[in-house]
Protein backbone atom coordinates (compact mmCIF):
# COMPACT_ATOMS: atom_id res chain seq x y z
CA UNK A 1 0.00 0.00 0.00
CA UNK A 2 2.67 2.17 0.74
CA UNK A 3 3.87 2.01 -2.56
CA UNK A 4 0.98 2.64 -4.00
CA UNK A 5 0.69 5.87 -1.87
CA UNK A 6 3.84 6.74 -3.39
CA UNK A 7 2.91 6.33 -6.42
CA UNK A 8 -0.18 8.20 -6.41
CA UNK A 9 2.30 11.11 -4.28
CA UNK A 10 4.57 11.16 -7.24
CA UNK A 11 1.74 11.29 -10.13
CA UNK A 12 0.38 14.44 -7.75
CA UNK A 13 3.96 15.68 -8.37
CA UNK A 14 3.66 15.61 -11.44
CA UNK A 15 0.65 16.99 -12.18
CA UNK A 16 1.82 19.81 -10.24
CA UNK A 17 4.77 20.52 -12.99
CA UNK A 18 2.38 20.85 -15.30
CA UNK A 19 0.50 22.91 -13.57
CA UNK A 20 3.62 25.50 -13.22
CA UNK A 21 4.48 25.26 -17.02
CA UNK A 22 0.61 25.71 -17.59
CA UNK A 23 0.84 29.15 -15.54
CA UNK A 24 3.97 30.01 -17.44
CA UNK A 25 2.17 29.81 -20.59
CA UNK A 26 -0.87 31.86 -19.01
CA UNK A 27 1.03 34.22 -17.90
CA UNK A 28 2.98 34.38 -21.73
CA UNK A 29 -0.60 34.90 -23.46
CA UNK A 30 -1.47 37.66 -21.18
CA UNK A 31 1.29 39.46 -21.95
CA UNK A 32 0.59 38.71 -25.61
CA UNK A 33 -2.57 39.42 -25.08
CA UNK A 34 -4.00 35.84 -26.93
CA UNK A 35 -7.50 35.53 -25.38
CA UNK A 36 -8.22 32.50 -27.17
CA UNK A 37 -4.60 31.43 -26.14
CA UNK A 38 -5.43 32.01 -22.93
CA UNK A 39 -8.81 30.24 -22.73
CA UNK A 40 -7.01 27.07 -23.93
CA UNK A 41 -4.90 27.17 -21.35
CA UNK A 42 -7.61 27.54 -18.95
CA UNK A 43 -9.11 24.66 -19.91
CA UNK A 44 -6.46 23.01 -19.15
CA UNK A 45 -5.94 23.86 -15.75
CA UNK A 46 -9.09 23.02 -15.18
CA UNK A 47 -8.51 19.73 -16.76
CA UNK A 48 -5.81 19.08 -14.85
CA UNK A 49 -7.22 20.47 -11.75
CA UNK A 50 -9.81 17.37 -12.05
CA UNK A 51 -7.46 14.94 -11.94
CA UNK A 52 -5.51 16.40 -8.89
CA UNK A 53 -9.20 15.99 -7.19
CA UNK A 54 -9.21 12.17 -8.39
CA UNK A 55 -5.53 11.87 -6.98
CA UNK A 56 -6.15 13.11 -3.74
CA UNK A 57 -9.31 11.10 -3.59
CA UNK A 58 -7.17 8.25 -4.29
CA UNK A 59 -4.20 9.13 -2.37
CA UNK A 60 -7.11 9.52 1.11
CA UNK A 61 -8.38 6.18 0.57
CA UNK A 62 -4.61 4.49 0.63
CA UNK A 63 -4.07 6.53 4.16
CA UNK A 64 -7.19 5.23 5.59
CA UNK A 65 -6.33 1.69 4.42
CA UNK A 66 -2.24 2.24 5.70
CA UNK A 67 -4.17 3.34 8.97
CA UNK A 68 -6.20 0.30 9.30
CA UNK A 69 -3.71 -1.90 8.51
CA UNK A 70 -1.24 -0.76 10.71
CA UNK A 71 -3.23 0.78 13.92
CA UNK A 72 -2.64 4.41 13.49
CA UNK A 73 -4.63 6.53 14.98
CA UNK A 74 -5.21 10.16 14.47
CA UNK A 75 -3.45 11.86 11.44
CA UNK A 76 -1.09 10.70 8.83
CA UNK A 77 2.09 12.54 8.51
CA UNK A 78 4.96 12.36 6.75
CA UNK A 79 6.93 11.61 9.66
CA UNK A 80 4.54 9.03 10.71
CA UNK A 81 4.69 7.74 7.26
CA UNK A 82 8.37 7.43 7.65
CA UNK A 83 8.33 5.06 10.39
CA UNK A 84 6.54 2.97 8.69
CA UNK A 85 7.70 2.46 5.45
CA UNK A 86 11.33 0.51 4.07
CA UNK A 87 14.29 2.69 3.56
CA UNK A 88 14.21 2.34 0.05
CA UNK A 89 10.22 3.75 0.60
CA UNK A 90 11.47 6.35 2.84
CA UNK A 91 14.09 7.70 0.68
CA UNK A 92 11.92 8.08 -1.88
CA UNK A 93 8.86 9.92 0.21
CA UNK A 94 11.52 12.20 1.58
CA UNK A 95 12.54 12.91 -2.24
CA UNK A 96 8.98 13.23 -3.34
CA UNK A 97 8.32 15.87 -0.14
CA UNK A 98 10.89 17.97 -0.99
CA UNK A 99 10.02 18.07 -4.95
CA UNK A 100 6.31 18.78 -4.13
CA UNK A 101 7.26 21.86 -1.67
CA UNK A 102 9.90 23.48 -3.95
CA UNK A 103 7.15 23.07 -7.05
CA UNK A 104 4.52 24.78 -4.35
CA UNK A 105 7.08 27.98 -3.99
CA UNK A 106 7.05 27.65 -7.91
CA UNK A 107 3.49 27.66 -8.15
CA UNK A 108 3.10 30.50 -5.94
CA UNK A 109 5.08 32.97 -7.20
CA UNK A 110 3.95 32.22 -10.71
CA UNK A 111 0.83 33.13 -9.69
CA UNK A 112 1.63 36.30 -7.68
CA UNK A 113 3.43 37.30 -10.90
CA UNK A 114 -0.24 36.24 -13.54
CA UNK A 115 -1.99 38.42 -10.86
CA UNK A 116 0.36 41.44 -10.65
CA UNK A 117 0.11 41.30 -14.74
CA UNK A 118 -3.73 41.05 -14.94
CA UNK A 119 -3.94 43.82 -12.44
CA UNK A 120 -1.59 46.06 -14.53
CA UNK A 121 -4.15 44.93 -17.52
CA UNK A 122 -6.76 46.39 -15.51
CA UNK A 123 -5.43 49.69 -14.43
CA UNK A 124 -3.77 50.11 -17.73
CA UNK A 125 -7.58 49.84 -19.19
CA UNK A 126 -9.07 52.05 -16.41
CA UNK A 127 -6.34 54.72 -17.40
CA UNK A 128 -7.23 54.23 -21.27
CA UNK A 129 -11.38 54.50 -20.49
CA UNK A 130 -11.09 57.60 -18.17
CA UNK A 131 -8.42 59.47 -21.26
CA UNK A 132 -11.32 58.31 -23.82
CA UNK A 133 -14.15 59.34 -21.41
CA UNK A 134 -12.61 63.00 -21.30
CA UNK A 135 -12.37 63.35 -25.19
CA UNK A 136 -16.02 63.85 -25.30
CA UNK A 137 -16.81 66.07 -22.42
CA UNK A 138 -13.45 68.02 -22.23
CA UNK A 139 -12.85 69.92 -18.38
CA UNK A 140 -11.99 73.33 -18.22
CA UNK A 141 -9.22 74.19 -17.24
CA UNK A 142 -7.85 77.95 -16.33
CA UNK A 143 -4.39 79.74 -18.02
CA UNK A 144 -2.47 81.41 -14.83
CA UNK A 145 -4.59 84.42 -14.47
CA UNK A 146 -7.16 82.52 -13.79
CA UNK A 147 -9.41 83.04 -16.88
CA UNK A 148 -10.92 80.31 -18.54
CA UNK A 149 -8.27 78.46 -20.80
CA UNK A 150 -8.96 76.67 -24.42
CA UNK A 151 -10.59 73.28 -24.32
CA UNK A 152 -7.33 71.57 -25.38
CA UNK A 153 -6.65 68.04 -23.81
CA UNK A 154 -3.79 66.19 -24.80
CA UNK A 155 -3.58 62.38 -25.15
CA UNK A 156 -1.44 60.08 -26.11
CA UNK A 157 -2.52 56.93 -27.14
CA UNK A 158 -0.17 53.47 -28.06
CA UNK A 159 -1.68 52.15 -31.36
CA UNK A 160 0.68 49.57 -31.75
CA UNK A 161 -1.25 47.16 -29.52
């Protein structure tokens, strides 16, 4: 069962790589601004975010079986797990933990960085809306004697997007 376990821990693993390259290429068609890139790539998260689910299903039933058939009671935890697995079992849990919690740092600051880029998106729209929103009902604005100036408003827009 144990073995199992690991297997199912090292298929979670994996899953979780692809996960990361998935967010690299999200955050790649934001920046190229792909929508229909980017839905793909949605999809696919959400694809793969289903079978995580099944995993950990999986992975819950082989603890409550390692539980049962050893005696443990309360919580399953790595160290737990340690004791009683082989050292060839151990190693390789110990290998798997460390993998899985470097690829979590991974994960997260991918998506600190997606987030930080969509909200740029945002404000850089908001900024773009309120310029256009002026063009048609121009503020006035006063010269420095105080009399009303010209209706001039200068704007610079980036066509090249």
């Amino acid at each position: 069962m144990i073995n199992e376990l690991l297997h199912v821990i090292r298929e979670e693993a994996r899953l979780v790589e692809d996960f990361l390259k998935l967010l690299d290429r999200q955050r790649d068609k934001q920046v190229a601004n792909d929508l229909s890139g980017l839905n793909e790539v949605t999809r696919q998260q959400q694809l793969k975010l289903l079978e995580s689910q099944r995993l950990g299903r999986r992975r819950e039933q082989l603890i409550v079986a390692i539980k049962e058939a050893h005696g443990v009671d309360g919580d399953i935890t790595v160290a737990r797990l340690l004791e009683l697995a082989d050292k060839d079992q151990s190693a390789r849990l110990l290998d798997l933990r460390d993998a899985i919690l470097n690829l979590n740092d991974s994960i997260a600051r991918a998506r600190n960085t997606n987030t930080m880029l969509l909200n740029r998106s945002r404000e850089y729209i908001n900024r773009t809306m309120a310029m256009l929103a002026r063009l048609s009902s121009p503020e006035t604005t006063h010269d420095h004697s105080g009399g009303a100036a010209g209706d001039r408003v200068t704007l610079a827009v980036d066509r090249r997007i």
